[in-house]
C-alpha atoms as a PDB file:
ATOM      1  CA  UNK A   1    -161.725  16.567 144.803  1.00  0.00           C
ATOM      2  CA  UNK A   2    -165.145  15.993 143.143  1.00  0.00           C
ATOM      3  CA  UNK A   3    -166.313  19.634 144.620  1.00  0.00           C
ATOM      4  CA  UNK A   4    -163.046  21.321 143.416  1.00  0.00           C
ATOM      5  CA  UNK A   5    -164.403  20.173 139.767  1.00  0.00           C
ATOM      6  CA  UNK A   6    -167.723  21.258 140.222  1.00  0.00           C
ATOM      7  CA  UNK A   7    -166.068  24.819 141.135  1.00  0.00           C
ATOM      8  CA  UNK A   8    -163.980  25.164 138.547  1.00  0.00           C
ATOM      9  CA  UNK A   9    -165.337  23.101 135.728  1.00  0.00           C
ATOM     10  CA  UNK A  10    -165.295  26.096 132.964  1.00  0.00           C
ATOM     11  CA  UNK A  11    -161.242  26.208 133.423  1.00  0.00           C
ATOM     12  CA  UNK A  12    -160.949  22.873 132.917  1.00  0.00           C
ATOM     13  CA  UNK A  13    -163.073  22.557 129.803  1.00  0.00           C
ATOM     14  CA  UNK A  14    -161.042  25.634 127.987  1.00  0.00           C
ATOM     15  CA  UNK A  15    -157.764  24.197 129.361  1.00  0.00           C
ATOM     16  CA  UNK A  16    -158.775  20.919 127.489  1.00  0.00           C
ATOM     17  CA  UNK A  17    -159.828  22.873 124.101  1.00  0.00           C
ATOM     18  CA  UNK A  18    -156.681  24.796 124.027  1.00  0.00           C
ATOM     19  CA  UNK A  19    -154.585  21.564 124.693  1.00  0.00           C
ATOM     20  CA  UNK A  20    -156.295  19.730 121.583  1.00  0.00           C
ATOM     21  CA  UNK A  21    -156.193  23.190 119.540  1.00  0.00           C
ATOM     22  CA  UNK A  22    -152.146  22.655 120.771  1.00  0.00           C
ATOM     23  CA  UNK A  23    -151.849  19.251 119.608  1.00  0.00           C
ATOM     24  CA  UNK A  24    -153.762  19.503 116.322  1.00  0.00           C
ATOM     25  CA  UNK A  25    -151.737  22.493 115.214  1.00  0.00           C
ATOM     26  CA  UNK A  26    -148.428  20.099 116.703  1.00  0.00           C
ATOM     27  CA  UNK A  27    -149.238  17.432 114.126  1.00  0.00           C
ATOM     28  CA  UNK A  28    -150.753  19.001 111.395  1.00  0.00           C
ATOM     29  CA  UNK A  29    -147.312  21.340 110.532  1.00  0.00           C
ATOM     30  CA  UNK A  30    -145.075  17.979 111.136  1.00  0.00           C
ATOM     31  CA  UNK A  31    -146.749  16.126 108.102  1.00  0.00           C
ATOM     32  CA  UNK A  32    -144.479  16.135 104.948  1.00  0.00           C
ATOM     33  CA  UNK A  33    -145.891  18.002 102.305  1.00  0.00           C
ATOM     34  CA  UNK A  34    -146.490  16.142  98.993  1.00  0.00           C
ATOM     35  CA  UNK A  35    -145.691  17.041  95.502  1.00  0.00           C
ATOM     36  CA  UNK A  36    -147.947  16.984  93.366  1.00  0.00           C
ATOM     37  CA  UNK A  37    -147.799  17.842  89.724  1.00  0.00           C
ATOM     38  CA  UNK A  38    -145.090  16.729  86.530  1.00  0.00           C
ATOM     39  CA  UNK A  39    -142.743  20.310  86.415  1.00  0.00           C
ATOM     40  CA  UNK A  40    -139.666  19.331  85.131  1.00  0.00           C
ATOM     41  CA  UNK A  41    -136.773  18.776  86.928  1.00  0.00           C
ATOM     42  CA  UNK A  42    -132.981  20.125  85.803  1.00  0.00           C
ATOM     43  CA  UNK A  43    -131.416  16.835  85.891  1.00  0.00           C
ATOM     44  CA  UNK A  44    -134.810  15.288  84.634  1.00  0.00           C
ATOM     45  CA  UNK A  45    -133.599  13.490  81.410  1.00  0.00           C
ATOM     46  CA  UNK A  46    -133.861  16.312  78.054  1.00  0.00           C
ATOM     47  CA  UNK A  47    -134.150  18.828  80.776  1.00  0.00           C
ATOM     48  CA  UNK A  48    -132.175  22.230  79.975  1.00  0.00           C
ATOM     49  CA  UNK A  49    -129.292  23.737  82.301  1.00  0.00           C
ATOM     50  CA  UNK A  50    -130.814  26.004  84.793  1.00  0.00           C
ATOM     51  CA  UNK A  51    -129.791  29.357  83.903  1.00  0.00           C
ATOM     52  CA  UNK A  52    -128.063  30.382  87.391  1.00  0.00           C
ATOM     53  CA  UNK A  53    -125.787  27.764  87.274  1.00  0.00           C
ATOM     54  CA  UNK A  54    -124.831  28.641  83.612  1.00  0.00           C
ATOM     55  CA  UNK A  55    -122.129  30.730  84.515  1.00  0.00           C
ATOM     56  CA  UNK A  56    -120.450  28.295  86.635  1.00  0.00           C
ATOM     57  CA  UNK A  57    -120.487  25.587  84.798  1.00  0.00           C
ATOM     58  CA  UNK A  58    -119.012  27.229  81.812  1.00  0.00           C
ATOM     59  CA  UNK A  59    -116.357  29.223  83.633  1.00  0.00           C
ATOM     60  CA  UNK A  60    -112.746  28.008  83.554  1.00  0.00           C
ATOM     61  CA  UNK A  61    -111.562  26.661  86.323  1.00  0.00           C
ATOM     62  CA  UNK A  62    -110.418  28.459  89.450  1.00  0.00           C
ATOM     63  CA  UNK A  63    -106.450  29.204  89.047  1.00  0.00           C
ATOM     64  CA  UNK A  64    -104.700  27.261  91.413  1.00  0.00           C
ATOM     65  CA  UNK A  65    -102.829  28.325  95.073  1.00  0.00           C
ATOM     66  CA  UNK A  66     -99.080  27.426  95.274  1.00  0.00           C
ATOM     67  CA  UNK A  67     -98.475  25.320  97.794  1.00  0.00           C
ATOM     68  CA  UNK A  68     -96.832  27.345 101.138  1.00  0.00           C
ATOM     69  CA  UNK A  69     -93.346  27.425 101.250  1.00  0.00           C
ATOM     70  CA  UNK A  70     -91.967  24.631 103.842  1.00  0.00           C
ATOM     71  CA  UNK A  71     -90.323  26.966 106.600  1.00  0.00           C
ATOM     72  CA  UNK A  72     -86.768  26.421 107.416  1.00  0.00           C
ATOM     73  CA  UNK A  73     -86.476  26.177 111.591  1.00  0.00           C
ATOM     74  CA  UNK A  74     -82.904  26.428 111.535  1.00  0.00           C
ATOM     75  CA  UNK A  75     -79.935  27.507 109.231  1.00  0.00           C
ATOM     76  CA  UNK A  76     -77.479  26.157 111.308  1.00  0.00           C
ATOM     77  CA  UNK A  77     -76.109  29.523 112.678  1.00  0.00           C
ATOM     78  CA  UNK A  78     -78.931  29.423 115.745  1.00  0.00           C
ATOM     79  CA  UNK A  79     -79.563  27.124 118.627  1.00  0.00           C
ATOM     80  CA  UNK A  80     -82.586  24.249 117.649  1.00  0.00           C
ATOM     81  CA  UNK A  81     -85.449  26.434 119.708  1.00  0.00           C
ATOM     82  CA  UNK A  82     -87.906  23.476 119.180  1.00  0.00           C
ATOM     83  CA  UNK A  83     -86.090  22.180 122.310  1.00  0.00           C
ATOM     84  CA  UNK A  84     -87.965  24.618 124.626  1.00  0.00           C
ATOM     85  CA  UNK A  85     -91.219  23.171 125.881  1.00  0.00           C
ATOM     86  CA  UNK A  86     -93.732  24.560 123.487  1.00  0.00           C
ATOM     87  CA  UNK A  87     -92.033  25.681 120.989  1.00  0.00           C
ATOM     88  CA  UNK A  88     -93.092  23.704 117.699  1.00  0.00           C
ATOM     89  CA  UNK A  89     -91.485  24.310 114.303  1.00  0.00           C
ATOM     90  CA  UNK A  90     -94.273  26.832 113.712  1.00  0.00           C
ATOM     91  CA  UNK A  91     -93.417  29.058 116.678  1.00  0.00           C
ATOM     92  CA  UNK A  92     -89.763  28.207 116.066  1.00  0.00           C
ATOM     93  CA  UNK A  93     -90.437  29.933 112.784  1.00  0.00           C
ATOM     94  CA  UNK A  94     -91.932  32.881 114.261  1.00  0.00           C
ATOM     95  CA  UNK A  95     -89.298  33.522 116.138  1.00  0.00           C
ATOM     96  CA  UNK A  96     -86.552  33.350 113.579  1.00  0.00           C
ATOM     97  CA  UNK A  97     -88.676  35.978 111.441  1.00  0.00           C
ATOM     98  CA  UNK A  98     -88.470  38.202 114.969  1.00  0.00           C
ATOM     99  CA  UNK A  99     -84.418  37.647 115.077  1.00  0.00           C
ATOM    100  CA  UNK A 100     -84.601  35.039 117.987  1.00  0.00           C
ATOM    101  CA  UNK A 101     -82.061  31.964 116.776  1.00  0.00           C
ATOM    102  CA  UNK A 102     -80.186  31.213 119.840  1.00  0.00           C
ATOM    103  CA  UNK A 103     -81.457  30.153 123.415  1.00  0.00           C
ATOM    104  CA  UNK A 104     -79.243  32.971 124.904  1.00  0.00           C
ATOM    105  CA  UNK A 105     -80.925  35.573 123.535  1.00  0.00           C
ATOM    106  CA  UNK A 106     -83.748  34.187 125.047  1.00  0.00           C
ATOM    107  CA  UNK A 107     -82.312  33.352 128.455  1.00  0.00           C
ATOM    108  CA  UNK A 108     -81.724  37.414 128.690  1.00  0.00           C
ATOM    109  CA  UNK A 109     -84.957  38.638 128.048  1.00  0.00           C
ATOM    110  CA  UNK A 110     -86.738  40.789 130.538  1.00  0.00           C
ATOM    111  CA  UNK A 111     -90.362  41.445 131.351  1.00  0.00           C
ATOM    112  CA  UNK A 112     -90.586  44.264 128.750  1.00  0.00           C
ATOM    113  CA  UNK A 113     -89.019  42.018 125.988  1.00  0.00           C
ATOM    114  CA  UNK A 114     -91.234  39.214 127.260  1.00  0.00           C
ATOM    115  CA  UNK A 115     -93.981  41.638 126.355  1.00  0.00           C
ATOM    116  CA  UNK A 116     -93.061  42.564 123.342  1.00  0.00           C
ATOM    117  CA  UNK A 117     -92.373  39.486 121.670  1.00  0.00           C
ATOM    118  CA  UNK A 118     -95.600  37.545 123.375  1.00  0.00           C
ATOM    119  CA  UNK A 119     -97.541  40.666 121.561  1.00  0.00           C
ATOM    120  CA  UNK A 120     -96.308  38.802 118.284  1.00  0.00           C
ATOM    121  CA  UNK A 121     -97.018  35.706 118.387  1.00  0.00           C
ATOM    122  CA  UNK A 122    -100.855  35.980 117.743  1.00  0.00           C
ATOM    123  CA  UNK A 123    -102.671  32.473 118.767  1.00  0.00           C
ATOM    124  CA  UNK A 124     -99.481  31.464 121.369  1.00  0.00           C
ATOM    125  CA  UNK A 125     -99.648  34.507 123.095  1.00  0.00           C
ATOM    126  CA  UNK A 126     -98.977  34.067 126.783  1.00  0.00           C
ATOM    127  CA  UNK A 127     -97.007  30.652 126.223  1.00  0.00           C
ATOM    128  CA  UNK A 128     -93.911  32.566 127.129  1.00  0.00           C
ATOM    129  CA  UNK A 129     -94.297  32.668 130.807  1.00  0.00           C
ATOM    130  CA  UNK A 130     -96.650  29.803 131.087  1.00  0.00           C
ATOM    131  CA  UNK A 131     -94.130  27.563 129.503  1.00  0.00           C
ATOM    132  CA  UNK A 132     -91.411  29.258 131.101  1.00  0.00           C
ATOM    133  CA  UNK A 133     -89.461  29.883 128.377  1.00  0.00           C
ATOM    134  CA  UNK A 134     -86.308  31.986 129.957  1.00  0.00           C
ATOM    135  CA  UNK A 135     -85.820  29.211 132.388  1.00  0.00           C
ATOM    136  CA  UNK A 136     -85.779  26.790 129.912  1.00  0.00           C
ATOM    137  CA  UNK A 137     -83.188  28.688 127.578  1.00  0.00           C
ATOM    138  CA  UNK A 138     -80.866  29.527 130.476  1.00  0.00           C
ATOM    139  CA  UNK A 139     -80.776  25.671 131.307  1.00  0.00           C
ATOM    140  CA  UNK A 140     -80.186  24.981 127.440  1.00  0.00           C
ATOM    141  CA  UNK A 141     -77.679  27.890 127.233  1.00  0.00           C
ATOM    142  CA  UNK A 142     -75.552  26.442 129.809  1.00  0.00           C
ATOM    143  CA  UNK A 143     -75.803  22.823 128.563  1.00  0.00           C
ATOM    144  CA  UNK A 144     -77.344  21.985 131.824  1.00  0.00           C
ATOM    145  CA  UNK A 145     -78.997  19.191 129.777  1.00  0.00           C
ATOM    146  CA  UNK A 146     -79.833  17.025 132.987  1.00  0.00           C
ATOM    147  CA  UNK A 147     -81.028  19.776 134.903  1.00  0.00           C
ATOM    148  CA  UNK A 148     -83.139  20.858 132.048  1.00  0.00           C
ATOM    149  CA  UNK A 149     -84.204  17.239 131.516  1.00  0.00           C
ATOM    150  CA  UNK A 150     -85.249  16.616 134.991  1.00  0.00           C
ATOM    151  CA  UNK A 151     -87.016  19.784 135.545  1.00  0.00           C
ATOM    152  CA  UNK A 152     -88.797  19.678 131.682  1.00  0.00           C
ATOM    153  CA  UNK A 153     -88.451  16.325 130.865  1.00  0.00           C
ATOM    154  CA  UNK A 154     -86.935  14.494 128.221  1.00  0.00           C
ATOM    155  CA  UNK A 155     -87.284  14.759 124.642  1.00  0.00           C
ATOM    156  CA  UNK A 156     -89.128  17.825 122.605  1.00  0.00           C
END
């Protein structure tokens, strides 16, 4: 060991000057810097408004957003679709502004219809077939309600 050190004891010296060069540069940048100096502050006591901020403080205030309109799921004249497995009054929604109401209209759907609608449903695309929706709405169409509730489960 002592002769590898003799050999090479130029490397180790400028391994050891870059390492403290390292570690003073390391600690130097993490000290916080201090203020020095009495420049006013803007919320210093007498201090004027800061001249950027002018405009915003002196502008009237922003108008208002109506709230959204609360979304009707159902008028009565379609089938409660919240029933299906994932279908929340939001999607239920959704598909009442697409003409779906009723689960038989559902129940019928093909692969191309399947398509089409999934295309529209932005963020719950592909819940369709993962949820199996037809299924479901054939079960529900027929009023197999305990088939439906012992292949789905109970409650929506």
């Amino acid at each position: 060991m002592s002769e590898l050190l003799a050999e090479h004891w130029i490397l180790l010296a400028i391994a050891l000057v870059i390492g403290l060069i390292v570690a003073w540069f390391l600690l130097r940048t993490n000290r916080r810097t201090r203020v020095t100096g009495a420049s006013k502050d803007v919320l210093d006591e007498g201090a004027e408004r800061a001249q950027r901020n002018s405009a915003l403080v002196d502008a009237p205030p922003a108008a208002t957003r109506d709230p959204e309109p609360v979304v009707k799921v159902s008028d009565g004249n379609g089938d409660e679709l919240t029933r299906i497995k994932g279908v929340g009054p939001k999607l239920a929604a959704t598909l009442e502004s697409l003409g779906v109401t009723s689960f038989a209209q559902i129940a019928e759907w093909d692969d191309a219809e399947i398509d089409r609608i999934d295309a529209q449903l932005g963020r719950f695309e592909g819940r369709i077939r993962r949820d199996d929706w037809v299924g479901q709405a054939r079960l529900l169409a027929d009023g197999n309600d305990a088939e439906f509730t012992g292949k789905y489960g109970a409650g929506a």
